[in-house]
Each structure stands twice: as C-alpha cells, then as structure tokens.
ModelCIF file with pLDDT and N, C-alpha, C, O atoms, coordinates in Angstrom:
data_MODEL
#
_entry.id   MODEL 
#
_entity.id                         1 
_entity.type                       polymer 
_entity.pdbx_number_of_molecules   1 
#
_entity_poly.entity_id                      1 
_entity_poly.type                           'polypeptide(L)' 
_entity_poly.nstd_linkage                   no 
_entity_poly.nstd_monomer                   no 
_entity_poly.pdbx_seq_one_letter_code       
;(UNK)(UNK)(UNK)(UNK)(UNK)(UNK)(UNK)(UNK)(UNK)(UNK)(UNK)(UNK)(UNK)(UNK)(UNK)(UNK)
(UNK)(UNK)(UNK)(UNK)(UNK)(UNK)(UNK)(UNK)(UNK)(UNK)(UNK)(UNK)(UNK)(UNK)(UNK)(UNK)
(UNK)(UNK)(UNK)(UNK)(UNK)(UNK)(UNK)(UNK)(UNK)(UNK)(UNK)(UNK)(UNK)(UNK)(UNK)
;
_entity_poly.pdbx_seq_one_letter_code_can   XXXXXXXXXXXXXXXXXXXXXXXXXXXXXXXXXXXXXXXXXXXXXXX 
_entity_poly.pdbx_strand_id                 A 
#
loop_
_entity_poly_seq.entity_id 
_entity_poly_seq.num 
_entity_poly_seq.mon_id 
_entity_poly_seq.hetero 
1 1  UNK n 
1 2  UNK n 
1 3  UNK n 
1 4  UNK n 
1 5  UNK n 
1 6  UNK n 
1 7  UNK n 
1 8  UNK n 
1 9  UNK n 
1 10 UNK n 
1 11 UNK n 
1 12 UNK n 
1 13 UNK n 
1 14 UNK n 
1 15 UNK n 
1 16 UNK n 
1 17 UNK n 
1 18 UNK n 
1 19 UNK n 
1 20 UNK n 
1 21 UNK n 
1 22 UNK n 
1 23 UNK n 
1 24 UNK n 
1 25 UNK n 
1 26 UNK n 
1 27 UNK n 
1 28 UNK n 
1 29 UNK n 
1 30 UNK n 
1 31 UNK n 
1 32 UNK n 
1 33 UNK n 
1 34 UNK n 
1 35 UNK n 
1 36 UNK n 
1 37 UNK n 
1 38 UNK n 
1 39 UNK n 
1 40 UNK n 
1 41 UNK n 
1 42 UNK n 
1 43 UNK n 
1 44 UNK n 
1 45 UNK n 
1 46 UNK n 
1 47 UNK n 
#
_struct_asym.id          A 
_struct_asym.entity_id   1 
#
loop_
_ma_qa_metric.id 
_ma_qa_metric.mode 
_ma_qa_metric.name 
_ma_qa_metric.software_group_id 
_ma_qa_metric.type 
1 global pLDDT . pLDDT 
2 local  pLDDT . pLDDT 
#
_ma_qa_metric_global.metric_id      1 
_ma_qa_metric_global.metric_value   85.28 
_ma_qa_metric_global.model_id       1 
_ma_qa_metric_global.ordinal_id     1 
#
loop_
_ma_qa_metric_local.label_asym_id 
_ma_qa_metric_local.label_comp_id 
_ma_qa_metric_local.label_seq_id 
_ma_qa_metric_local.metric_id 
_ma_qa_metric_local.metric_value 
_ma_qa_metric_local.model_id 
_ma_qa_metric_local.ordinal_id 
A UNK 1  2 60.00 1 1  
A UNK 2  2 60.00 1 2  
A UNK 3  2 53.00 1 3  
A UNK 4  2 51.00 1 4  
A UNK 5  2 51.00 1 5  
A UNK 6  2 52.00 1 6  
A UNK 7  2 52.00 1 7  
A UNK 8  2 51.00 1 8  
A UNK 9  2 57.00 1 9  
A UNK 10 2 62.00 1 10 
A UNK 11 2 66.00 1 11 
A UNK 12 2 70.00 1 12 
A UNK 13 2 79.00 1 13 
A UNK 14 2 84.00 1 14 
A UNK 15 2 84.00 1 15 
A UNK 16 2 83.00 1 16 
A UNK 17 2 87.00 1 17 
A UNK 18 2 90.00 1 18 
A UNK 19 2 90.00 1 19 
A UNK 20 2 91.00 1 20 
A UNK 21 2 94.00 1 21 
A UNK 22 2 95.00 1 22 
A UNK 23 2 96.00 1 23 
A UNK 24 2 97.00 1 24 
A UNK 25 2 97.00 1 25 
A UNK 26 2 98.00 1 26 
A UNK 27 2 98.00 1 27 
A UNK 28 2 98.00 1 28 
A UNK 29 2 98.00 1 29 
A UNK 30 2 98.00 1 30 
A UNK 31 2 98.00 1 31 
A UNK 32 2 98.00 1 32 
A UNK 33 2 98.00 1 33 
A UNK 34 2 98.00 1 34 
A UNK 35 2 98.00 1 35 
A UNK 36 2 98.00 1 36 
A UNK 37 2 98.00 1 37 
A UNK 38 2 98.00 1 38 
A UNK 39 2 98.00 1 39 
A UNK 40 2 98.00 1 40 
A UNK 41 2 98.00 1 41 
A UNK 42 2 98.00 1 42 
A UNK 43 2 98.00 1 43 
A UNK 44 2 98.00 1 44 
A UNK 45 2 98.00 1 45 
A UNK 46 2 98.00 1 46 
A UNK 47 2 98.00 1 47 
#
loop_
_atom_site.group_PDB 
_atom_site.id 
_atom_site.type_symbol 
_atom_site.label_atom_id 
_atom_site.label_alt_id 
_atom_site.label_comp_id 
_atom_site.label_asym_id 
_atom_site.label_entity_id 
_atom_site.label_seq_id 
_atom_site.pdbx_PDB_ins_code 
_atom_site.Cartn_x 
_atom_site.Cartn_y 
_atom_site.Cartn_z 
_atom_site.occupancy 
_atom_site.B_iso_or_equiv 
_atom_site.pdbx_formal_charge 
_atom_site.auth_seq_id 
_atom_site.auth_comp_id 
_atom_site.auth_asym_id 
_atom_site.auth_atom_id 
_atom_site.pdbx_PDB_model_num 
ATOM 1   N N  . UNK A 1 1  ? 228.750 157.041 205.758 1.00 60.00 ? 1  UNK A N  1 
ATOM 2   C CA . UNK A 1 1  ? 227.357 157.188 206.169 1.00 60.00 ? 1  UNK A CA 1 
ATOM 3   C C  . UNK A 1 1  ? 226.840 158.617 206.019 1.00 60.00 ? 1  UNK A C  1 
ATOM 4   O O  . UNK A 1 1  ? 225.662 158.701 206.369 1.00 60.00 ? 1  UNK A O  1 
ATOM 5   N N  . UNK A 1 2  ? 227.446 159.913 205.548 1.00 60.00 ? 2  UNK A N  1 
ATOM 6   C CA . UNK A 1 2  ? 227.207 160.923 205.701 1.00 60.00 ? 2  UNK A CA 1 
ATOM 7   C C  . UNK A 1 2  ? 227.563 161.300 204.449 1.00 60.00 ? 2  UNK A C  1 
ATOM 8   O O  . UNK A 1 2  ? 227.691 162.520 204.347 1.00 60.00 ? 2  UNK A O  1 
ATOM 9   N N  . UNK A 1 3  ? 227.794 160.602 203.336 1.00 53.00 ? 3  UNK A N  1 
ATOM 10  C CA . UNK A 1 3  ? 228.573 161.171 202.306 1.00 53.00 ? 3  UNK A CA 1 
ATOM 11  C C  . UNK A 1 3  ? 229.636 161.804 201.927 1.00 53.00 ? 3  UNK A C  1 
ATOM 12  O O  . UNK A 1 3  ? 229.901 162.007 200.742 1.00 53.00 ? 3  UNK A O  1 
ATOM 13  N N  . UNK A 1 4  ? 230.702 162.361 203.380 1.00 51.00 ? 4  UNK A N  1 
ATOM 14  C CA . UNK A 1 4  ? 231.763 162.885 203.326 1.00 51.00 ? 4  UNK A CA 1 
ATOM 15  C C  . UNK A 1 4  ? 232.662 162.852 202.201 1.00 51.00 ? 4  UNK A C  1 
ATOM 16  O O  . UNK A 1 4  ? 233.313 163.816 201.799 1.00 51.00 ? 4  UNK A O  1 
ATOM 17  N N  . UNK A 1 5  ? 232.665 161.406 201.594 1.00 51.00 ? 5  UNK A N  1 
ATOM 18  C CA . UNK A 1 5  ? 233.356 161.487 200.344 1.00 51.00 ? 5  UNK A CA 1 
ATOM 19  C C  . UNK A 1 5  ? 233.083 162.750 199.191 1.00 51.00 ? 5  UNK A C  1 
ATOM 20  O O  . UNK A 1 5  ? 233.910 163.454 198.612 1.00 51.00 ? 5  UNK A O  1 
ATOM 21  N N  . UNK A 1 6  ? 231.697 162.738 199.111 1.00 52.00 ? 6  UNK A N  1 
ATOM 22  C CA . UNK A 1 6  ? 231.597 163.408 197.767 1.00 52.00 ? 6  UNK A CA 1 
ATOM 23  C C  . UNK A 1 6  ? 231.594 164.976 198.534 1.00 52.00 ? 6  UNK A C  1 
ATOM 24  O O  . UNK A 1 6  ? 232.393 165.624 197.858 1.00 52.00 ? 6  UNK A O  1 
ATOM 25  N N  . UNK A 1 7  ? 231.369 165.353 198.996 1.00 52.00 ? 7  UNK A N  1 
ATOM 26  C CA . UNK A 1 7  ? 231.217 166.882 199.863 1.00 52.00 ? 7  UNK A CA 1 
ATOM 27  C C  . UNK A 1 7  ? 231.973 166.845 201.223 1.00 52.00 ? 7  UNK A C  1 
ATOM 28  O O  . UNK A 1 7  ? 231.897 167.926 201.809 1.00 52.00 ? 7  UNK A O  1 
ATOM 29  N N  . UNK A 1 8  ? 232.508 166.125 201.719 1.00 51.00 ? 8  UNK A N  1 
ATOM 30  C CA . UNK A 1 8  ? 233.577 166.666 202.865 1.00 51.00 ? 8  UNK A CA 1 
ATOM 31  C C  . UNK A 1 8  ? 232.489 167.603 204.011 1.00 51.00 ? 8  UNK A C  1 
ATOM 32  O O  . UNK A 1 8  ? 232.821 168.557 204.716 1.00 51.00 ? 8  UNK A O  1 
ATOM 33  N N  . UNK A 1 9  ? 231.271 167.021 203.907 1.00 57.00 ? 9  UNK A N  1 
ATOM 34  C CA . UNK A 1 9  ? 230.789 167.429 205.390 1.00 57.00 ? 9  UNK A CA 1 
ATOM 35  C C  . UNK A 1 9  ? 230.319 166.717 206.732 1.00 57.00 ? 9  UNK A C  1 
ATOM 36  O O  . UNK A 1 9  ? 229.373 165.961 206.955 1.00 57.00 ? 9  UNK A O  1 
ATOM 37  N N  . UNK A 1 10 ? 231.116 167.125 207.380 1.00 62.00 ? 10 UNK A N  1 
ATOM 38  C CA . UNK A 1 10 ? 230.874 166.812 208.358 1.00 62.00 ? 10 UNK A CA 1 
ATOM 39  C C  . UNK A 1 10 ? 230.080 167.055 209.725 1.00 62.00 ? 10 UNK A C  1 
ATOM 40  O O  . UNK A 1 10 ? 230.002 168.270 209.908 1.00 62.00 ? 10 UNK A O  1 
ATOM 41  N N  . UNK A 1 11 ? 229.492 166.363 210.704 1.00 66.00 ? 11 UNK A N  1 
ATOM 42  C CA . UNK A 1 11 ? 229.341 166.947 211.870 1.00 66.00 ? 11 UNK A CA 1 
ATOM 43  C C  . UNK A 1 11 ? 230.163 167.865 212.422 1.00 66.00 ? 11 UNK A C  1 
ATOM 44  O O  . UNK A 1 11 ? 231.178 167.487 213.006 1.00 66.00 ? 11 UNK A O  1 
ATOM 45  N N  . UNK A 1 12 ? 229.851 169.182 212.320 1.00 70.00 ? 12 UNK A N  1 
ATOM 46  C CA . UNK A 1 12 ? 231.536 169.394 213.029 1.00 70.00 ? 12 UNK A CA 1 
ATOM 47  C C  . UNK A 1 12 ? 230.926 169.230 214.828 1.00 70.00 ? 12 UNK A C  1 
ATOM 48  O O  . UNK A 1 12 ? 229.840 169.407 215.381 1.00 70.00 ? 12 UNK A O  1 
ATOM 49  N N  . UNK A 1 13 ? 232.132 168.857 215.218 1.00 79.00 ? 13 UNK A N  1 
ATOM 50  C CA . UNK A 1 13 ? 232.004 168.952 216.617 1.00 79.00 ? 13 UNK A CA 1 
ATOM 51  C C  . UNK A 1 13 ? 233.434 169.949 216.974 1.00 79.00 ? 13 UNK A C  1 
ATOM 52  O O  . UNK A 1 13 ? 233.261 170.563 218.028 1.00 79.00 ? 13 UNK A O  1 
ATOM 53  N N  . UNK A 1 14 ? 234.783 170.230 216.326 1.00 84.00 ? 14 UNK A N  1 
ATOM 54  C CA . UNK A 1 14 ? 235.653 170.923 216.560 1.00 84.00 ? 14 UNK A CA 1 
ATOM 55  C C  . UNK A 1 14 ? 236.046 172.434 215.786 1.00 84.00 ? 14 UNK A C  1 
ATOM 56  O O  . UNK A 1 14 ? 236.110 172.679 214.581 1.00 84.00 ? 14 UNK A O  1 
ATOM 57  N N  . UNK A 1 15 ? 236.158 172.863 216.350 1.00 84.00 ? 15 UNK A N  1 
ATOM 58  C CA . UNK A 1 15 ? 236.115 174.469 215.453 1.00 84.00 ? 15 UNK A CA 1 
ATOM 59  C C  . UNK A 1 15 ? 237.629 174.122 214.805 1.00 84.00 ? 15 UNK A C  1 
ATOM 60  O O  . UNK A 1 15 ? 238.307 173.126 215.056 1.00 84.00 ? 15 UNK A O  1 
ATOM 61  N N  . UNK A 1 16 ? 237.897 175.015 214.075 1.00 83.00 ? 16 UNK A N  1 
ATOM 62  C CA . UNK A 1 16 ? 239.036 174.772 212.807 1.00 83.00 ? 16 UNK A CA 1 
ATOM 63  C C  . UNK A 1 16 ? 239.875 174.978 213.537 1.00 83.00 ? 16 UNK A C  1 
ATOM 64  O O  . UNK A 1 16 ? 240.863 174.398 213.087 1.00 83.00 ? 16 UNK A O  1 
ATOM 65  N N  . UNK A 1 17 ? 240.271 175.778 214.998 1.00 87.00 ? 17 UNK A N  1 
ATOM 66  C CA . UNK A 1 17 ? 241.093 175.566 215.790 1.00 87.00 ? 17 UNK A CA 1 
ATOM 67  C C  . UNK A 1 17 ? 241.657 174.755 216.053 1.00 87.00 ? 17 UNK A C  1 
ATOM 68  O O  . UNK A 1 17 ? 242.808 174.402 215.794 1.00 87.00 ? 17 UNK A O  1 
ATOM 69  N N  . UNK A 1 18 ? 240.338 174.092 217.004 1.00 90.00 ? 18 UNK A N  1 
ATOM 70  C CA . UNK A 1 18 ? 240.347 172.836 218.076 1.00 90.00 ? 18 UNK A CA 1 
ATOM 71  C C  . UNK A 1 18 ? 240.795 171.741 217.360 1.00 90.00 ? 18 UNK A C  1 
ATOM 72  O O  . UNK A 1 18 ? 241.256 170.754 217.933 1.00 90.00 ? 18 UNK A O  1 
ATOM 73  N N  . UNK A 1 19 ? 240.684 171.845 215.920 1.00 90.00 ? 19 UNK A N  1 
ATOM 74  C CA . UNK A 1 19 ? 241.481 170.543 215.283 1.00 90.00 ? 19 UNK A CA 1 
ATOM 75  C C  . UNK A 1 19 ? 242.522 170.386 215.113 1.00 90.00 ? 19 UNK A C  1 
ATOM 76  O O  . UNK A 1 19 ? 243.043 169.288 214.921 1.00 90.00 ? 19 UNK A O  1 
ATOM 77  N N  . UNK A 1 20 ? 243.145 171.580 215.146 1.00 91.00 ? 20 UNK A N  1 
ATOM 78  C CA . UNK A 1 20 ? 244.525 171.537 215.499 1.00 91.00 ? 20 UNK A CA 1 
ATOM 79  C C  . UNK A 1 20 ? 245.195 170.992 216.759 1.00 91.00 ? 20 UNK A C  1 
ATOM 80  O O  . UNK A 1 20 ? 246.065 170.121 216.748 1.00 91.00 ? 20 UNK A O  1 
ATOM 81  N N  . UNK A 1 21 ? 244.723 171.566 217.799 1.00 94.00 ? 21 UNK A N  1 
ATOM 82  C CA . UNK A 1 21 ? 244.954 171.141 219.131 1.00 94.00 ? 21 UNK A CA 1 
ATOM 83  C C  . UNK A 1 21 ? 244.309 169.692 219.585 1.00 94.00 ? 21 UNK A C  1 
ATOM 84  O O  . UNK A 1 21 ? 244.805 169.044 220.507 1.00 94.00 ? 21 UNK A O  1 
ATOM 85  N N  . UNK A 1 22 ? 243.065 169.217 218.791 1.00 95.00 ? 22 UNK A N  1 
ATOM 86  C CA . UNK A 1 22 ? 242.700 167.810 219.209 1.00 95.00 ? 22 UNK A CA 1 
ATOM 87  C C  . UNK A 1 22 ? 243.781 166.757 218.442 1.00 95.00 ? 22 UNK A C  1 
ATOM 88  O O  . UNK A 1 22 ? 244.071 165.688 218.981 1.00 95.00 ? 22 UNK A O  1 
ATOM 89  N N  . UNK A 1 23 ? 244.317 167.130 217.214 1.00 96.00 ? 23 UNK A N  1 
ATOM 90  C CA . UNK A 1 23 ? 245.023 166.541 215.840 1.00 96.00 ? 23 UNK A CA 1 
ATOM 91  C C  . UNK A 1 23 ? 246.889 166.433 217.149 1.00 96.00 ? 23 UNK A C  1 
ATOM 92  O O  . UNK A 1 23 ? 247.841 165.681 216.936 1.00 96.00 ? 23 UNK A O  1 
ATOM 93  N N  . UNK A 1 24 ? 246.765 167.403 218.280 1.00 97.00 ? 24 UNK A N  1 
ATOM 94  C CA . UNK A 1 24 ? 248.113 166.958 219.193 1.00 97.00 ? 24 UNK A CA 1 
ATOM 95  C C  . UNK A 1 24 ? 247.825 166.343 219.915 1.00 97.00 ? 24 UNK A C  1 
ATOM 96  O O  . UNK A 1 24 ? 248.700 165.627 220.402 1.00 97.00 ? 24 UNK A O  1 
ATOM 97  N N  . UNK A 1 25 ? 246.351 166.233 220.463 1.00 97.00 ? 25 UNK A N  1 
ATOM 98  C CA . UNK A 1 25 ? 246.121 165.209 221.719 1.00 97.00 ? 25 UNK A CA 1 
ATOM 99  C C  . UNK A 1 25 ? 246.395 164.396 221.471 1.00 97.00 ? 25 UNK A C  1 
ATOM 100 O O  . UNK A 1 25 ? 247.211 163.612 221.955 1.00 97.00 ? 25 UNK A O  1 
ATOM 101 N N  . UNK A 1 26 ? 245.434 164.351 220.176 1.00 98.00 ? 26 UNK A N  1 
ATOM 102 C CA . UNK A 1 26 ? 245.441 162.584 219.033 1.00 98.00 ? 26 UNK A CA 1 
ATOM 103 C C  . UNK A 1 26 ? 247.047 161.800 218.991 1.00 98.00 ? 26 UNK A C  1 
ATOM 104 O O  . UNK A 1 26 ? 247.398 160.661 219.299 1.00 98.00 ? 26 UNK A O  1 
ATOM 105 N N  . UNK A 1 27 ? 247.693 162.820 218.537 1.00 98.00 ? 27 UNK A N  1 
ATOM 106 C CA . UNK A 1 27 ? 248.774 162.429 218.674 1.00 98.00 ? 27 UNK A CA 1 
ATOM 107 C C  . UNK A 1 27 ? 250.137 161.657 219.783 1.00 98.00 ? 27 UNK A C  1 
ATOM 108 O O  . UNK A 1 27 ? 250.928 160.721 219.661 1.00 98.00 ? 27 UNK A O  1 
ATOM 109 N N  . UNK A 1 28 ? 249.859 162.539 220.696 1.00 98.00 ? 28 UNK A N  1 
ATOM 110 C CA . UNK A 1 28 ? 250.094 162.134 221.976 1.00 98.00 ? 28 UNK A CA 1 
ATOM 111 C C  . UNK A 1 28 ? 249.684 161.006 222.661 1.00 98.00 ? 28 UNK A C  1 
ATOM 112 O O  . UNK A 1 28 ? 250.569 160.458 223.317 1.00 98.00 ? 28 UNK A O  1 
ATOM 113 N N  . UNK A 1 29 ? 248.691 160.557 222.685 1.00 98.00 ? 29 UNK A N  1 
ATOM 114 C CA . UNK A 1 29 ? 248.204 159.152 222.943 1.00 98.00 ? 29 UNK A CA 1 
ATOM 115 C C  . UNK A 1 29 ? 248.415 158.083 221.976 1.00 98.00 ? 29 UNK A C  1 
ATOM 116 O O  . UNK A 1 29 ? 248.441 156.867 222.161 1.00 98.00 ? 29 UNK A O  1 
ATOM 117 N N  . UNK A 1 30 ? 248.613 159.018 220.514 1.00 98.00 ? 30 UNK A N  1 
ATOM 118 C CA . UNK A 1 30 ? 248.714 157.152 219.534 1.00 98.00 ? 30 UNK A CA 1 
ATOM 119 C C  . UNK A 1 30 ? 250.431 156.927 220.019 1.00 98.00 ? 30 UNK A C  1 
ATOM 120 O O  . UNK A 1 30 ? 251.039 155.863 219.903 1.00 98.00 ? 30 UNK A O  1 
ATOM 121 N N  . UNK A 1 31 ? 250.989 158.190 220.566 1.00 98.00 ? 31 UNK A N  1 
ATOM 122 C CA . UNK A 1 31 ? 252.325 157.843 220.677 1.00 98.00 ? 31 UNK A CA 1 
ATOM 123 C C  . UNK A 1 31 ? 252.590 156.432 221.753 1.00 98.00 ? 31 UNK A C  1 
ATOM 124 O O  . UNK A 1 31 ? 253.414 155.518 221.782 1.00 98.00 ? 31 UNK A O  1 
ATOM 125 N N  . UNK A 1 32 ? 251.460 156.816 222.543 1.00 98.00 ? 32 UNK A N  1 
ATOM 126 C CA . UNK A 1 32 ? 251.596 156.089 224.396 1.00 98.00 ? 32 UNK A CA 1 
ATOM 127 C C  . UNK A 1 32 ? 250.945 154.648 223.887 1.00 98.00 ? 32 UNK A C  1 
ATOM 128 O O  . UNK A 1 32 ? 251.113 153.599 224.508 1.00 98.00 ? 32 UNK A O  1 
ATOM 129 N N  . UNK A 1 33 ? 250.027 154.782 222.424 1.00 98.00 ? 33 UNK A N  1 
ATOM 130 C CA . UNK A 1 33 ? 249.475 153.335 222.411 1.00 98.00 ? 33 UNK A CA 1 
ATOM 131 C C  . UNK A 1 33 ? 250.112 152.543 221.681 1.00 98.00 ? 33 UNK A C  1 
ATOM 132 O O  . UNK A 1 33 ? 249.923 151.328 221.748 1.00 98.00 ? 33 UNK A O  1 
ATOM 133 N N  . UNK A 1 34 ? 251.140 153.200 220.701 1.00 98.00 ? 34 UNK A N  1 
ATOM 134 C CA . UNK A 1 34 ? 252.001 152.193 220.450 1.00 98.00 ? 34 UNK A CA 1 
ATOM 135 C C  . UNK A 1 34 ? 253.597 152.116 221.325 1.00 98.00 ? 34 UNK A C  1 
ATOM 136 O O  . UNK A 1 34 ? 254.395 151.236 221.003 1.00 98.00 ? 34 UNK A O  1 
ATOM 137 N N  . UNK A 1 35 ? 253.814 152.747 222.022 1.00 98.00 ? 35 UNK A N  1 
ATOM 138 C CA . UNK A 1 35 ? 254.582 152.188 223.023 1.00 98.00 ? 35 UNK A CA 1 
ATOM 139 C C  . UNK A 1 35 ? 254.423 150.961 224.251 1.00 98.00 ? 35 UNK A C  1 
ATOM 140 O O  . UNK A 1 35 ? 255.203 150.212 224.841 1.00 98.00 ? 35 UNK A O  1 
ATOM 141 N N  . UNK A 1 36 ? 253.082 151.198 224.264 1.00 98.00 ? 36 UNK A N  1 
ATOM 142 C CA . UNK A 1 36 ? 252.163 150.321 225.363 1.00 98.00 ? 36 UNK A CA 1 
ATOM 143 C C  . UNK A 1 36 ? 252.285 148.821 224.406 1.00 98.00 ? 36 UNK A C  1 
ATOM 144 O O  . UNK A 1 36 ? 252.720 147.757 224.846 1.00 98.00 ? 36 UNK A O  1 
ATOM 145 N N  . UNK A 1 37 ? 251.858 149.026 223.225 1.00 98.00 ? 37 UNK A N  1 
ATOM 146 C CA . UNK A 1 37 ? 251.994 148.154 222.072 1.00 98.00 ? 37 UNK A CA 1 
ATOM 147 C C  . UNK A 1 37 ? 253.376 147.259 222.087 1.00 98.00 ? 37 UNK A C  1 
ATOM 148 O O  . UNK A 1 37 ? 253.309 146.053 222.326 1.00 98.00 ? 37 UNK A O  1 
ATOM 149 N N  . UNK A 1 38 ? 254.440 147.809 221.862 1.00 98.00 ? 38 UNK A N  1 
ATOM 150 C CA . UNK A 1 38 ? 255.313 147.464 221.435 1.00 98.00 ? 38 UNK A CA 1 
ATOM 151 C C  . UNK A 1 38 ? 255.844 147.005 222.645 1.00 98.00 ? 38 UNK A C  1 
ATOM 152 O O  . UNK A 1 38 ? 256.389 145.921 222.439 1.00 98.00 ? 38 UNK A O  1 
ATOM 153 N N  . UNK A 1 39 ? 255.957 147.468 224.229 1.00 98.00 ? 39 UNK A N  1 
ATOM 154 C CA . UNK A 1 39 ? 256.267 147.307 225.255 1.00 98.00 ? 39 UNK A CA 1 
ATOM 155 C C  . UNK A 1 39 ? 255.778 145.793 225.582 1.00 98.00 ? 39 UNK A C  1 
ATOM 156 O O  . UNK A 1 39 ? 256.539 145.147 226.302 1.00 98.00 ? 39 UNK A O  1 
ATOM 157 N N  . UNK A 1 40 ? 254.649 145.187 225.155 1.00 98.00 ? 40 UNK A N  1 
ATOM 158 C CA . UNK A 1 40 ? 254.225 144.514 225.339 1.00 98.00 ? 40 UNK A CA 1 
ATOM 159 C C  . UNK A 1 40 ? 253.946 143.216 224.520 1.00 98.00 ? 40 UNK A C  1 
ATOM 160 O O  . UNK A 1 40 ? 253.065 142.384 224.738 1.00 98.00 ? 40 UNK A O  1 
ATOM 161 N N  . UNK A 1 41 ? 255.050 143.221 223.355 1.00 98.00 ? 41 UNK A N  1 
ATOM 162 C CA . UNK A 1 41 ? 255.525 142.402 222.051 1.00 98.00 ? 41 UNK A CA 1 
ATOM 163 C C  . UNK A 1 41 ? 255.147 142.709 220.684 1.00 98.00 ? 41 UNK A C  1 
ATOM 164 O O  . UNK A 1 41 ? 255.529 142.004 219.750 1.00 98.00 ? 41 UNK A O  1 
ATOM 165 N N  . UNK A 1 42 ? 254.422 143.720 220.529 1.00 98.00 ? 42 UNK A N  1 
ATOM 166 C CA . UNK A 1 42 ? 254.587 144.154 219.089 1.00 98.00 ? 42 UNK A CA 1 
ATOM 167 C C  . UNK A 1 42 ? 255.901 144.092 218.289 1.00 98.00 ? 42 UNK A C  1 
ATOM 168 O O  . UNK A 1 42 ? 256.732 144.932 218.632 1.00 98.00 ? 42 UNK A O  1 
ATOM 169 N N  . UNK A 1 43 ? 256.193 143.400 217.457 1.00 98.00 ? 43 UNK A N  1 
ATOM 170 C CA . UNK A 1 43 ? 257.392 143.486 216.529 1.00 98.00 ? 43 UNK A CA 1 
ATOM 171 C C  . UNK A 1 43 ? 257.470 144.285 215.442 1.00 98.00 ? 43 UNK A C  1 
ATOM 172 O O  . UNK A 1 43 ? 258.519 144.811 215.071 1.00 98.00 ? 43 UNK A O  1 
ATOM 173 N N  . UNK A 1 44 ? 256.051 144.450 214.721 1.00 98.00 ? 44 UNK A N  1 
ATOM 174 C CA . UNK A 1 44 ? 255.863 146.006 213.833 1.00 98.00 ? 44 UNK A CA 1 
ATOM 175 C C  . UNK A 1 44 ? 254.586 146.489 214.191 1.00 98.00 ? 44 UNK A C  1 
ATOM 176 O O  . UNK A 1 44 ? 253.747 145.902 214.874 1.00 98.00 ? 44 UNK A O  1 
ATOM 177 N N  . UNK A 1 45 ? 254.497 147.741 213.613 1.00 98.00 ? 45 UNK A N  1 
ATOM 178 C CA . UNK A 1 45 ? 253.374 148.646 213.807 1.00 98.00 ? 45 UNK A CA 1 
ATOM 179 C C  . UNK A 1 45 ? 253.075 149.263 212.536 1.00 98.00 ? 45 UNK A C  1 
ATOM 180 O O  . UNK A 1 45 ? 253.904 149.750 211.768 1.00 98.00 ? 45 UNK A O  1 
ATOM 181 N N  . UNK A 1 46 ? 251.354 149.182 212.317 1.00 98.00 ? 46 UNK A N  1 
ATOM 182 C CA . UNK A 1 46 ? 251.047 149.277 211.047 1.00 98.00 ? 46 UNK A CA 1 
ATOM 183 C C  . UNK A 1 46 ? 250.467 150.282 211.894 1.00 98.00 ? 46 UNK A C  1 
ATOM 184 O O  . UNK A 1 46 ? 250.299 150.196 213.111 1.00 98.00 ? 46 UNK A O  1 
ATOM 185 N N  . UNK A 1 47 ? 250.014 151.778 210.718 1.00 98.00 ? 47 UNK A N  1 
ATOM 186 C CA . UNK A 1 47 ? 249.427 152.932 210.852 1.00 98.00 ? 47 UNK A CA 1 
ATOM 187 C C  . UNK A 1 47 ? 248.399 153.425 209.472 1.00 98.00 ? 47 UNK A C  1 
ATOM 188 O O  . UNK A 1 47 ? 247.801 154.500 209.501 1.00 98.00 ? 47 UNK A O  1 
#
C-alpha cells in the first residue's frame, strides 16, 4: 500500500536503533507464541 517494494519507504515509527531492540522484543514473544502454540498441540510450526 505504500510502495515499499519499489523504494523501501516506510513510515518510520522506529529509529535505526529501536529496530534493533524492537527486532528482540519481536523476538521474545514469537518465542512465547510458539511455545504457547505447541504447548497446546501444534505438531509443526511454519514461520
């Protein structure tokens, strides 16, 4: 919807930092949602 494909711009809402540090939050929770996942009969997990 923004054209990102052809020019890679974005809204930024995170400074080039913060994407680093949001890119561990991110992480940290997909960890807890596929444990929650799998805890709860997931047999595979697609990503």
């Amino acid at each position: 919807k923004t054209k990102a494909l052809n020019n890679f711009s974005f809204k930024k809402t995170f400074t080039q930092t913060e994407e680093i540090k949001a890119i561990k939050i991110i992480t940290n929770f997909l960890k807890l949602h596929i444990k929650k996942q799998v805890d709860n009969g997931a047999t595979v997990i697609q990503i």
